[in-house]
N, C-alpha and C. Protein backbone atom coordinates (compact mmCIF):
# COMPACT_ATOMS: atom_id res chain seq x y z
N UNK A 1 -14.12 10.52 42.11
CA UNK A 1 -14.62 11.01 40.86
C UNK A 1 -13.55 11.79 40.09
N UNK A 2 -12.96 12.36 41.29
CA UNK A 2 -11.37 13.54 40.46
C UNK A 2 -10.74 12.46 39.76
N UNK A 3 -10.24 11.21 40.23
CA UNK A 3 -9.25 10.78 39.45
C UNK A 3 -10.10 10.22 38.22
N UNK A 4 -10.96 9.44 37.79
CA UNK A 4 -11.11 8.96 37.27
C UNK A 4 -11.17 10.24 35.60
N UNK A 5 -11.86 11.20 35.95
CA UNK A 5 -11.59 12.51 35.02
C UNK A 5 -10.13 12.85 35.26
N UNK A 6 -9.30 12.72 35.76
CA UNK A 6 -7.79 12.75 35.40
C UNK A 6 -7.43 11.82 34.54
N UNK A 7 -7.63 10.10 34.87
CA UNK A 7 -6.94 9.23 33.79
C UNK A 7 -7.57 9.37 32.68
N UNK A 8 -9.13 10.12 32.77
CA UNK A 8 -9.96 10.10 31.02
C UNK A 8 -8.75 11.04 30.26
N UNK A 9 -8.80 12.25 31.04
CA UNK A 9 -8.32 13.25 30.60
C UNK A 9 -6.54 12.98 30.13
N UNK A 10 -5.85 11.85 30.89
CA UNK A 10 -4.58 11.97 30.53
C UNK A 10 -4.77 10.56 29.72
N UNK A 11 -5.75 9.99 29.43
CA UNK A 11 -5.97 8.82 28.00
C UNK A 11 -6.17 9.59 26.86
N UNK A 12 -6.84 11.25 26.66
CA UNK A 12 -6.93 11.43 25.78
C UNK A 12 -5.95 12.44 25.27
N UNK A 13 -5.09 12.98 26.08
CA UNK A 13 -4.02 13.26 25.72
C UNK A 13 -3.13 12.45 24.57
N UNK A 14 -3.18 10.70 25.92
CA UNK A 14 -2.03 10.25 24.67
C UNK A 14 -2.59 9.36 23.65
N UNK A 15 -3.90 9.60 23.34
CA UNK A 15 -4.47 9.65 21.99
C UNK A 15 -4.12 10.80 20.92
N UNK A 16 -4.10 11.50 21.82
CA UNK A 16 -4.44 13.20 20.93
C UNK A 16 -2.62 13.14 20.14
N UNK A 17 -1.52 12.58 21.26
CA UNK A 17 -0.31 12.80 20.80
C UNK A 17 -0.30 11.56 19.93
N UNK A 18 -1.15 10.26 19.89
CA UNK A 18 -0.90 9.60 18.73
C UNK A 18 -1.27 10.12 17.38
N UNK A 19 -2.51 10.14 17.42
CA UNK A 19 -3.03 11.41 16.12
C UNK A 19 -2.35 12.24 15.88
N UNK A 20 -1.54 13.24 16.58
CA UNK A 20 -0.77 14.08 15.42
C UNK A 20 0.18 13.81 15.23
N UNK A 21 0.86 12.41 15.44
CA UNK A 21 2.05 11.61 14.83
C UNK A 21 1.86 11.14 13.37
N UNK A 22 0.13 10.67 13.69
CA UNK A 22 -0.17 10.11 12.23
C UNK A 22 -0.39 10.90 11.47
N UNK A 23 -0.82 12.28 11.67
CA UNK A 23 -1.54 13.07 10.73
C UNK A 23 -0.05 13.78 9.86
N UNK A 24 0.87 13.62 10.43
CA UNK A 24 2.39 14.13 9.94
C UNK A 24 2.39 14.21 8.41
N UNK A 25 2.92 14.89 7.25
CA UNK A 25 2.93 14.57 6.16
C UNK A 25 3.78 13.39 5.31
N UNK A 26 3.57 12.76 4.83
CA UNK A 26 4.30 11.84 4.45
C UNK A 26 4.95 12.38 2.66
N UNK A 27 6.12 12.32 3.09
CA UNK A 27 6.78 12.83 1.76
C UNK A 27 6.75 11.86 0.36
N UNK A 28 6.50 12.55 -0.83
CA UNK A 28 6.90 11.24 -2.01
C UNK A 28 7.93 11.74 -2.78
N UNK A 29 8.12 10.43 -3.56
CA UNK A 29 9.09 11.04 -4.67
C UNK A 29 8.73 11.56 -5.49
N UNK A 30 9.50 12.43 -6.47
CA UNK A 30 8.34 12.73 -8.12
C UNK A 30 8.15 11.45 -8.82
N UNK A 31 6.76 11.23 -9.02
CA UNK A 31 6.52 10.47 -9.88
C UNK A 31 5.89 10.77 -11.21
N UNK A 32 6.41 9.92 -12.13
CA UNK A 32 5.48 10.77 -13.60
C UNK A 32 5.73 9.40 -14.64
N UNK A 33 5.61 9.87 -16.09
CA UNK A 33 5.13 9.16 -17.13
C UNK A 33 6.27 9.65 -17.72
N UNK A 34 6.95 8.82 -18.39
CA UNK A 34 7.84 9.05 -19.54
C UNK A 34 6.87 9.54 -20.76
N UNK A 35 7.54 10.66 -21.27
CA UNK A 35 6.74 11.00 -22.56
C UNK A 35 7.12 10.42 -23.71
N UNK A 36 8.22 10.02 -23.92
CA UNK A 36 8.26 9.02 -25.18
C UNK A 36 8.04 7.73 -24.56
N UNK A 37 7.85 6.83 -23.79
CA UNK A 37 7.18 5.98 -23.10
C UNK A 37 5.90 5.05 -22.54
N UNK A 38 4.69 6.59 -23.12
CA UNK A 38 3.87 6.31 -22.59
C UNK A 38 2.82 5.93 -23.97
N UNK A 39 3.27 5.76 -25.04
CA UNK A 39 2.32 5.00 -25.89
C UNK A 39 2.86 3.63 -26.17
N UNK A 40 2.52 2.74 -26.70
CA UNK A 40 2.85 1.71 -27.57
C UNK A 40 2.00 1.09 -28.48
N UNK A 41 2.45 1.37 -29.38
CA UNK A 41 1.88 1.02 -30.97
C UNK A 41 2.23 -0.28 -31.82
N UNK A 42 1.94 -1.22 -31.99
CA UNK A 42 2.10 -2.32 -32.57
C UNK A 42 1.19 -3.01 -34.21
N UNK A 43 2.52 -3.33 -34.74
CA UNK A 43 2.26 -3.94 -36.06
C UNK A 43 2.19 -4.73 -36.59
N UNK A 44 1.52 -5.52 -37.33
CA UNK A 44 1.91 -6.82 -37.87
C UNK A 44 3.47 -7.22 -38.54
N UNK A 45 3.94 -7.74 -37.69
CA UNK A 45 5.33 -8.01 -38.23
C UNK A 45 5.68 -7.96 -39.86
N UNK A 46 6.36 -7.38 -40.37
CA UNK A 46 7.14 -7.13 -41.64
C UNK A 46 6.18 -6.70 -42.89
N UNK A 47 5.09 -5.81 -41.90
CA UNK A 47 4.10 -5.32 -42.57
C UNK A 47 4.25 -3.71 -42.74
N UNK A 48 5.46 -2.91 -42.09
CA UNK A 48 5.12 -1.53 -42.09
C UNK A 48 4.78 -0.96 -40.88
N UNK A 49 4.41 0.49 -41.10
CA UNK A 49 3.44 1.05 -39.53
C UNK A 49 2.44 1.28 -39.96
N UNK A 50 1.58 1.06 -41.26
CA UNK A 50 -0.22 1.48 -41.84
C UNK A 50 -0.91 1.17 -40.54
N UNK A 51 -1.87 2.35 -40.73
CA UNK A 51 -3.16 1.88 -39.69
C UNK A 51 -4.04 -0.04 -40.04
N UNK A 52 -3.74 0.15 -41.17
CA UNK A 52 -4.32 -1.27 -41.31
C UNK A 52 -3.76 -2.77 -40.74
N UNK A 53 -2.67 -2.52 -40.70
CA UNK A 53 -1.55 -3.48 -40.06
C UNK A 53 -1.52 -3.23 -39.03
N UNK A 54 -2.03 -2.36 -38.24
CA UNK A 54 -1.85 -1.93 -36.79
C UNK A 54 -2.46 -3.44 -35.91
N UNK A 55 -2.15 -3.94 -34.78
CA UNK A 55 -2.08 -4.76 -33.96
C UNK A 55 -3.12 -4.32 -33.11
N UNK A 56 -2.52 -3.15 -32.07
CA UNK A 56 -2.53 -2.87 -30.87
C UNK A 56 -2.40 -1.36 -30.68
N UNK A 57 -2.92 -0.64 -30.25
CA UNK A 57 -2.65 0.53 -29.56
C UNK A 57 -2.91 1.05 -28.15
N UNK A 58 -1.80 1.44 -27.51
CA UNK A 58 -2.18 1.22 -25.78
C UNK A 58 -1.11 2.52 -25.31
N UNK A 59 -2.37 2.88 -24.14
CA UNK A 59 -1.78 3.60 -23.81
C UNK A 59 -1.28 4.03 -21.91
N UNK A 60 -0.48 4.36 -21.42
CA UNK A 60 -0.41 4.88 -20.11
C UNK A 60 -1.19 5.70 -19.50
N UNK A 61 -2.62 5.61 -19.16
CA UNK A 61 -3.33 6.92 -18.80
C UNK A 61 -3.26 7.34 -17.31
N UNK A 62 -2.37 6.47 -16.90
CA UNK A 62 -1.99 7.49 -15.47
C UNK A 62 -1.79 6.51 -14.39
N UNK A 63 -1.75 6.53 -13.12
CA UNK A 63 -1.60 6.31 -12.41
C UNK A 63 -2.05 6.35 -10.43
N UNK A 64 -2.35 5.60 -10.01
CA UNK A 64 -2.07 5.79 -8.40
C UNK A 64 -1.06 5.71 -7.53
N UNK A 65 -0.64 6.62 -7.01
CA UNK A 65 0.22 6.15 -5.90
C UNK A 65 0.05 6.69 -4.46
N UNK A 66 0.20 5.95 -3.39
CA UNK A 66 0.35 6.20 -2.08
C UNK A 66 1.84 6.02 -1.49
N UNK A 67 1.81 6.75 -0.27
CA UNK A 67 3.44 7.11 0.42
C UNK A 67 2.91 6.97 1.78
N UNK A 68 3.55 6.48 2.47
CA UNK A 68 3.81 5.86 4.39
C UNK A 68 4.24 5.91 4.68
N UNK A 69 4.27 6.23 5.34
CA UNK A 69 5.64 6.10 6.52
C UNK A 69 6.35 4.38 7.13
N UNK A 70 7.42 4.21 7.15
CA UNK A 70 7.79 2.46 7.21
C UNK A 70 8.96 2.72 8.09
N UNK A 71 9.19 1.43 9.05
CA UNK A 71 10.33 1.50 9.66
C UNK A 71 10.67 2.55 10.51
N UNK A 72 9.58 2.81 11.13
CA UNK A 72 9.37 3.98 12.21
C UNK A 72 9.63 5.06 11.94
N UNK A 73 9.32 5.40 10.53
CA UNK A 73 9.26 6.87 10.03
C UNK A 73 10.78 6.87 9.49
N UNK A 74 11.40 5.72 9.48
CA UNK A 74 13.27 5.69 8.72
C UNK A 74 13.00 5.56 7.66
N UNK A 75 11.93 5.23 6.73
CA UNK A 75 11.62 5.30 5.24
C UNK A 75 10.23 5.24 4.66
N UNK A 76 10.01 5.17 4.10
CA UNK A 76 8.90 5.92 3.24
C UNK A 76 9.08 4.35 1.96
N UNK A 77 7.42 3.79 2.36
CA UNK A 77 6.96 2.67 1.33
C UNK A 77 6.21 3.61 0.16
N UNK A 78 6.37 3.16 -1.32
CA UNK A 78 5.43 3.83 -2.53
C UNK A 78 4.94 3.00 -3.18
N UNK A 79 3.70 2.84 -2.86
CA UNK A 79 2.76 2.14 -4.09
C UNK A 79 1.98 2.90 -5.15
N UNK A 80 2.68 2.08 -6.38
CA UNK A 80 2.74 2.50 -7.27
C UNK A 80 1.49 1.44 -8.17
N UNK A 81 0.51 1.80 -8.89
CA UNK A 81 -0.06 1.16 -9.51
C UNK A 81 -1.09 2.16 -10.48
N UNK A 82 -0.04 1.34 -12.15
CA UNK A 82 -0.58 2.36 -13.13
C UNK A 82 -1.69 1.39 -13.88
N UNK A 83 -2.16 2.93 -14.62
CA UNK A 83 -4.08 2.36 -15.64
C UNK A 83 -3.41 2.19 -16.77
N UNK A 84 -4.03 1.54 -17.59
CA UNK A 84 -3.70 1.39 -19.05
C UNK A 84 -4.74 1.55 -19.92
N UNK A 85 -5.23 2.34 -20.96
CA UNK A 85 -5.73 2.15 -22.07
C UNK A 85 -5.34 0.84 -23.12
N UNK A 86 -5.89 0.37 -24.01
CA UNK A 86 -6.14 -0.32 -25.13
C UNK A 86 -6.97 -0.27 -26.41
N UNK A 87 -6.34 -0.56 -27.45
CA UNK A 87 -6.94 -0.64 -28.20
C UNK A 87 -6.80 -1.52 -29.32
N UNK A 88 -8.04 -2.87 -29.62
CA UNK A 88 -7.45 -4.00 -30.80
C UNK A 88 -7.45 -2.90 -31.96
N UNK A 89 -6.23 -3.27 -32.47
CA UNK A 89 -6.44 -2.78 -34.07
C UNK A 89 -6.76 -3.89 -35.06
N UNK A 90 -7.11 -3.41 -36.17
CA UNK A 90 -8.08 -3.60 -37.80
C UNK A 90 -7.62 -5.15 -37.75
N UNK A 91 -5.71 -5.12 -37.77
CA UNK A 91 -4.96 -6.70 -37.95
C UNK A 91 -4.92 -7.31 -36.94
N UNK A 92 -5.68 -6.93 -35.99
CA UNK A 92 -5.20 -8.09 -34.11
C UNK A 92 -6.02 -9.36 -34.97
N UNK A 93 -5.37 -10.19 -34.45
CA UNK A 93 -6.06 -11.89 -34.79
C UNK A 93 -6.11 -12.55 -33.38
N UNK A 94 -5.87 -11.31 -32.19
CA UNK A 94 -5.87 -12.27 -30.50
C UNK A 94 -6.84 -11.37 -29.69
N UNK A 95 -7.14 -12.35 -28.65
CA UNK A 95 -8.38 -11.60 -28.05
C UNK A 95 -7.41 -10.87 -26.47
N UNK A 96 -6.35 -10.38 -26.66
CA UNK A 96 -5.32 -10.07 -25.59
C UNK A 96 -4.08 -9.49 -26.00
N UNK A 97 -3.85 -8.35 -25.33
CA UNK A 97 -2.38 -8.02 -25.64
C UNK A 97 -1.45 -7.83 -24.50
N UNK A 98 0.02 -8.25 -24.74
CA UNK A 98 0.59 -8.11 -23.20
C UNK A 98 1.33 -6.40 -23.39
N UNK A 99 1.37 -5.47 -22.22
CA UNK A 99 1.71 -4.37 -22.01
C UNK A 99 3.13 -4.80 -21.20
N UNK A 100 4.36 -5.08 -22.13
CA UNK A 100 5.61 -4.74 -21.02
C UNK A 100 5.66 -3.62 -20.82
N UNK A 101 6.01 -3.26 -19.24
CA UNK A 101 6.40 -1.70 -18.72
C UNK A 101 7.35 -1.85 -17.56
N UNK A 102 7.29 -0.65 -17.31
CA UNK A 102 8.75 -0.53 -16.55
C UNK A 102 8.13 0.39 -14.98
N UNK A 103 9.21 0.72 -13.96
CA UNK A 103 9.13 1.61 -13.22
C UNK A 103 10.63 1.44 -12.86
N UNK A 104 11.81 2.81 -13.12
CA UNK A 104 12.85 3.05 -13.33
C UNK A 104 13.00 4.25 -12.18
N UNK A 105 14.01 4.13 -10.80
CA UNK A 105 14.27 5.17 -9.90
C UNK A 105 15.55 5.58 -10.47
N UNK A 106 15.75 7.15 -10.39
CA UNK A 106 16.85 7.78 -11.03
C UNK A 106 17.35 8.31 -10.07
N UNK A 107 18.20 9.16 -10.03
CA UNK A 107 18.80 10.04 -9.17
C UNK A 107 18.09 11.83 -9.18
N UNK A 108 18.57 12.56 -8.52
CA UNK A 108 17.78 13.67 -8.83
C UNK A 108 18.19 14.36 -10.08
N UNK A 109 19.21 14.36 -10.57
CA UNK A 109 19.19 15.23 -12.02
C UNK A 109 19.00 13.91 -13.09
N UNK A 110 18.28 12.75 -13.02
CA UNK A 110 18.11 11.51 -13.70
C UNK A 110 19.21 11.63 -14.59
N UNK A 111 20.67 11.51 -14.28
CA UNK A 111 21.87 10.86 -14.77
C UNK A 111 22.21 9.58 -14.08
N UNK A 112 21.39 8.89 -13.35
CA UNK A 112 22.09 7.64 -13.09
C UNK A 112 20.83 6.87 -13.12
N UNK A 113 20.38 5.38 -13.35
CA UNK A 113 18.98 4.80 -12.48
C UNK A 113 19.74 3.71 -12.14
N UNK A 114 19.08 3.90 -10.93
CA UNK A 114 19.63 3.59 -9.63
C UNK A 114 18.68 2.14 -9.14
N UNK A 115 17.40 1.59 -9.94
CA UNK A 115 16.93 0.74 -10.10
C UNK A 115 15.87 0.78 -10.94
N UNK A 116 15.82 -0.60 -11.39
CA UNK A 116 14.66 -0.70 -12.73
C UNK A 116 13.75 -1.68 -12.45
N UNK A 117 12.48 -1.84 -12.64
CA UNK A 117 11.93 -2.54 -12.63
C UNK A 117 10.69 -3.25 -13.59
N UNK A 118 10.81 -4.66 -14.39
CA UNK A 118 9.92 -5.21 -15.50
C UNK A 118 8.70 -5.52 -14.80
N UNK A 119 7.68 -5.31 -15.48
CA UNK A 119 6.00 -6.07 -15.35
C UNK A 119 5.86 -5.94 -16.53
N UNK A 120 4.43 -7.32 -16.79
CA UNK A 120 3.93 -6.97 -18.09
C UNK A 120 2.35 -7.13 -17.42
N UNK A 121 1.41 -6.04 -18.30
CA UNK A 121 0.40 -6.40 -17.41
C UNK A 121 -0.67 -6.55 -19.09
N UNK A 122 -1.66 -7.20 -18.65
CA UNK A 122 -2.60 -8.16 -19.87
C UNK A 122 -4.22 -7.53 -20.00
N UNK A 123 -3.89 -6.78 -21.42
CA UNK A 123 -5.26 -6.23 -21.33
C UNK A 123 -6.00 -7.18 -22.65
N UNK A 124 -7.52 -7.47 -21.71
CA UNK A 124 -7.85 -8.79 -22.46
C UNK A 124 -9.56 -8.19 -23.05
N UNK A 125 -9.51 -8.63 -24.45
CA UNK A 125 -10.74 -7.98 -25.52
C UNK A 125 -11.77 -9.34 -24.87
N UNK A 126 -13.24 -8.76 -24.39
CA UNK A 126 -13.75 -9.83 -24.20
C UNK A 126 -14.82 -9.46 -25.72
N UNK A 127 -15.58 -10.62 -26.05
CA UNK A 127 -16.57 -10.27 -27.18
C UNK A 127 -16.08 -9.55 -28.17
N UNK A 128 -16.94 -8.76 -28.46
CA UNK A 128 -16.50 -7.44 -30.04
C UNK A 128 -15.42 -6.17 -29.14
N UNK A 129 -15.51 -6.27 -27.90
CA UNK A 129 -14.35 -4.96 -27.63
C UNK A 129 -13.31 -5.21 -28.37
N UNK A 130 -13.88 -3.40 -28.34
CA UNK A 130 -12.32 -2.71 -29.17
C UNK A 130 -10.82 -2.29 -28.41
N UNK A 131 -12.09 -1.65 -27.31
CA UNK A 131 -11.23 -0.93 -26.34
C UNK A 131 -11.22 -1.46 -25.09
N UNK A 132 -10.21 -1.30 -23.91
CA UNK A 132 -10.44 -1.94 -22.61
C UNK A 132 -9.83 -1.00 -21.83
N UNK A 133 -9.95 -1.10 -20.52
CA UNK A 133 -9.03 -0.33 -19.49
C UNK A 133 -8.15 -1.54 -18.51
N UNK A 134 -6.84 -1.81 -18.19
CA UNK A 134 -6.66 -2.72 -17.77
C UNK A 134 -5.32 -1.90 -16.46
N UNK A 135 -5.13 -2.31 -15.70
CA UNK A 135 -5.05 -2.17 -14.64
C UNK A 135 -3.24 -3.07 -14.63
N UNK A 136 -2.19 -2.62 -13.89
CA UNK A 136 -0.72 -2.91 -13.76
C UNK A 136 -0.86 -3.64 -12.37
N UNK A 137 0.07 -4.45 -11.93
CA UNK A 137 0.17 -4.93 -10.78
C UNK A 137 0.11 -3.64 -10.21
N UNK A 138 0.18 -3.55 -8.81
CA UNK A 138 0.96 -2.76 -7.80
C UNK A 138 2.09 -2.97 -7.29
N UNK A 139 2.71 -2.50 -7.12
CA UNK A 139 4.73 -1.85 -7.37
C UNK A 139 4.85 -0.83 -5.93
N UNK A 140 5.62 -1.77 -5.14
CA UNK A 140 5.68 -1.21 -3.83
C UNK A 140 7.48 -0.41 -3.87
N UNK A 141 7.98 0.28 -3.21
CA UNK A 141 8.98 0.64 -3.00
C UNK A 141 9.33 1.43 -2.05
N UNK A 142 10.56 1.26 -1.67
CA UNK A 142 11.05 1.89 -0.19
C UNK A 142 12.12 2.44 0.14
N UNK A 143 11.68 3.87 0.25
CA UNK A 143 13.09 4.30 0.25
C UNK A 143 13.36 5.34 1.32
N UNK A 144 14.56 5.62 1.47
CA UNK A 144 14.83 6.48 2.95
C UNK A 144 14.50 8.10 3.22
N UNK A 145 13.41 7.99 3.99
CA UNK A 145 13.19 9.43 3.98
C UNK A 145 14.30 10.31 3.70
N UNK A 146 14.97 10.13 4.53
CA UNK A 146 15.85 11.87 4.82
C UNK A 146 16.21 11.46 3.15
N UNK A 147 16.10 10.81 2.04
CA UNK A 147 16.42 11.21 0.75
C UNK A 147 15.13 11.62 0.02
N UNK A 148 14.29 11.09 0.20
CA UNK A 148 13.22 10.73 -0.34
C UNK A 148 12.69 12.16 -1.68
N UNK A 149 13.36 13.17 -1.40
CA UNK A 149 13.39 14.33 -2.35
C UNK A 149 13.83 14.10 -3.57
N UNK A 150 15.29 13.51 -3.46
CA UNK A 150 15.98 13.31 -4.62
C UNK A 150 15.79 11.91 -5.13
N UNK A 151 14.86 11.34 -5.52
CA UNK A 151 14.64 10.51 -6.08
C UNK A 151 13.53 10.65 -7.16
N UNK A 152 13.72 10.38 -8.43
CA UNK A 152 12.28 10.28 -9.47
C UNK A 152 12.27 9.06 -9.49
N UNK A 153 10.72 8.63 -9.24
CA UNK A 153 10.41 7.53 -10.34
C UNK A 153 9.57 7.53 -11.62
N UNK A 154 9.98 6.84 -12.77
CA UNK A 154 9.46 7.11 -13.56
C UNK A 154 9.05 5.82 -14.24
N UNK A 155 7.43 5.60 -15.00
CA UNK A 155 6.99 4.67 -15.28
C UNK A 155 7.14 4.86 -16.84
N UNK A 156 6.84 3.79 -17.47
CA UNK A 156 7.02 3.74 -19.00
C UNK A 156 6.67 2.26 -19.66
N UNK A 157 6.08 2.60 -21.10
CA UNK A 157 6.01 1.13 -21.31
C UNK A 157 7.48 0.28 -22.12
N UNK A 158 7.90 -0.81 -21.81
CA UNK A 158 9.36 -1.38 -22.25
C UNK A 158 8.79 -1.47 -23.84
N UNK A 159 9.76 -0.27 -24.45
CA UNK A 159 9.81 -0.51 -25.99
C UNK A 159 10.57 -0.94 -26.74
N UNK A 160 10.36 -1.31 -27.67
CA UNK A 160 12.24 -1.79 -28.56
C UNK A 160 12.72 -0.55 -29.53
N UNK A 161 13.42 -0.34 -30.14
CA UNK A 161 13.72 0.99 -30.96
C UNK A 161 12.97 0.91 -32.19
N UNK A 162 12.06 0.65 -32.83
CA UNK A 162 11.07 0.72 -33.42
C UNK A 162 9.71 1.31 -33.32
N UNK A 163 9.72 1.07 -31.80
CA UNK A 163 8.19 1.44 -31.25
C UNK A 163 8.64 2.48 -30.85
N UNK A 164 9.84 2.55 -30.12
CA UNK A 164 10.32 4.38 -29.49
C UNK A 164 10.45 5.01 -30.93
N UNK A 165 10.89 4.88 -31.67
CA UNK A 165 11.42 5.72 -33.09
C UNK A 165 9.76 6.64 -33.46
N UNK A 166 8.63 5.41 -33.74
CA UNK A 166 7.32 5.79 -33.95
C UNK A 166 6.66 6.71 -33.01
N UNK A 167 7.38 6.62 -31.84
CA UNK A 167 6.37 7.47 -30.69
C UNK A 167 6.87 8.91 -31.45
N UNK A 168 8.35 8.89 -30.84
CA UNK A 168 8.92 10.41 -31.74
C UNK A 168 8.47 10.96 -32.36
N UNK A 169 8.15 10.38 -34.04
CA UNK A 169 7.83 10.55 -35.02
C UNK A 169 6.32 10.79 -34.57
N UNK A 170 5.74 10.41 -34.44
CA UNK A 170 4.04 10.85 -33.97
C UNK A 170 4.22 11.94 -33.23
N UNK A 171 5.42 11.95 -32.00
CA UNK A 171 4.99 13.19 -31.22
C UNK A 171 3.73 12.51 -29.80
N UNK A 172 3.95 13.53 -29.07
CA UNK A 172 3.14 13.48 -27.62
C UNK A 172 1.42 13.05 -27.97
N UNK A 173 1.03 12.40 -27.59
CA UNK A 173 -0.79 12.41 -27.81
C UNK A 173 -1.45 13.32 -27.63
């Protein structure tokens, strides 16, 4: 009867030492929203910026991400998967707009990026919607713990200097 309450007792030991392997904290990088980045405003081509000519208005409203442990705790996986707002404007003539965006890793004082990455993700008007919520792929990434501090990532939607000029000029939402 002794042993058998010995092997319970030394099974739940090396349970107990798996559990607080897992329960360990798993570090992330900073992640955030570009602030001139996170709107995009669209116009009817060679029409101006009037609200009436307006296309499209969309916005970055945030994000999920999770952090793991990978490669036996030698790096750290990040899934990344951002929300999007929408909105058809007055001149849309399509029942869909495509959202190019980005997710850009920098260095820690973001003087270098160190990788970039394109998606476009498709927020689609069904019926009379105006507005939609549409959803980005998910965006995995992996990078080496013992750095894992000095790294930002930062998401944004891909603008051309027209649409960045307008964010400026509007200012933060």
């Amino acid at each position: 009867m002794r042993l058998h309450h010995g092997l319970a007792l030394a099974g739940l030991m090396a349970l107990s030492a798996c559990g607080s392997e897992s329960t360990r904290t798993v570090p992330c990088p900073r992640i955030t929203l570009l602030r001139d980045g996170a709107d995009l405003t669209r116009f009817r081509a060679g029409s101006g910026q009037d609200l009436s000519v307006m296309t499209a208005d969309a916005r970055l409203a945030g994000f999920e991400a999770r952090c793991d442990f990978a490669d036996r705790n030698r790096s750290v996986t990040v899934d990344i998967t951002p929300r999007f707002t929408a909105e058809r404007g007055p001149a849309s003539t399509t029942s869909s707009v495509d959202l190019p965006w980005f997710v850009a890793i920098s260095d820690e004082r973001d003087t270098r990026i160190l990788d970039q990455l394109d998606y476009t993700a498709r927020a689609a008007f069904t019926g009379n919607q105006s507005r939609v919520v549409a959803t980005g792929e998910r965006v995995r990434l992996t990078l080496p713990v013992s750095d894992i501090e000095t790294y930002n990532v930062r998401i944004s939607f891909r603008l051309n200097a027209e649409e960045l000029a307008y964010n400026r000029r509007r200012g933060v939402r």
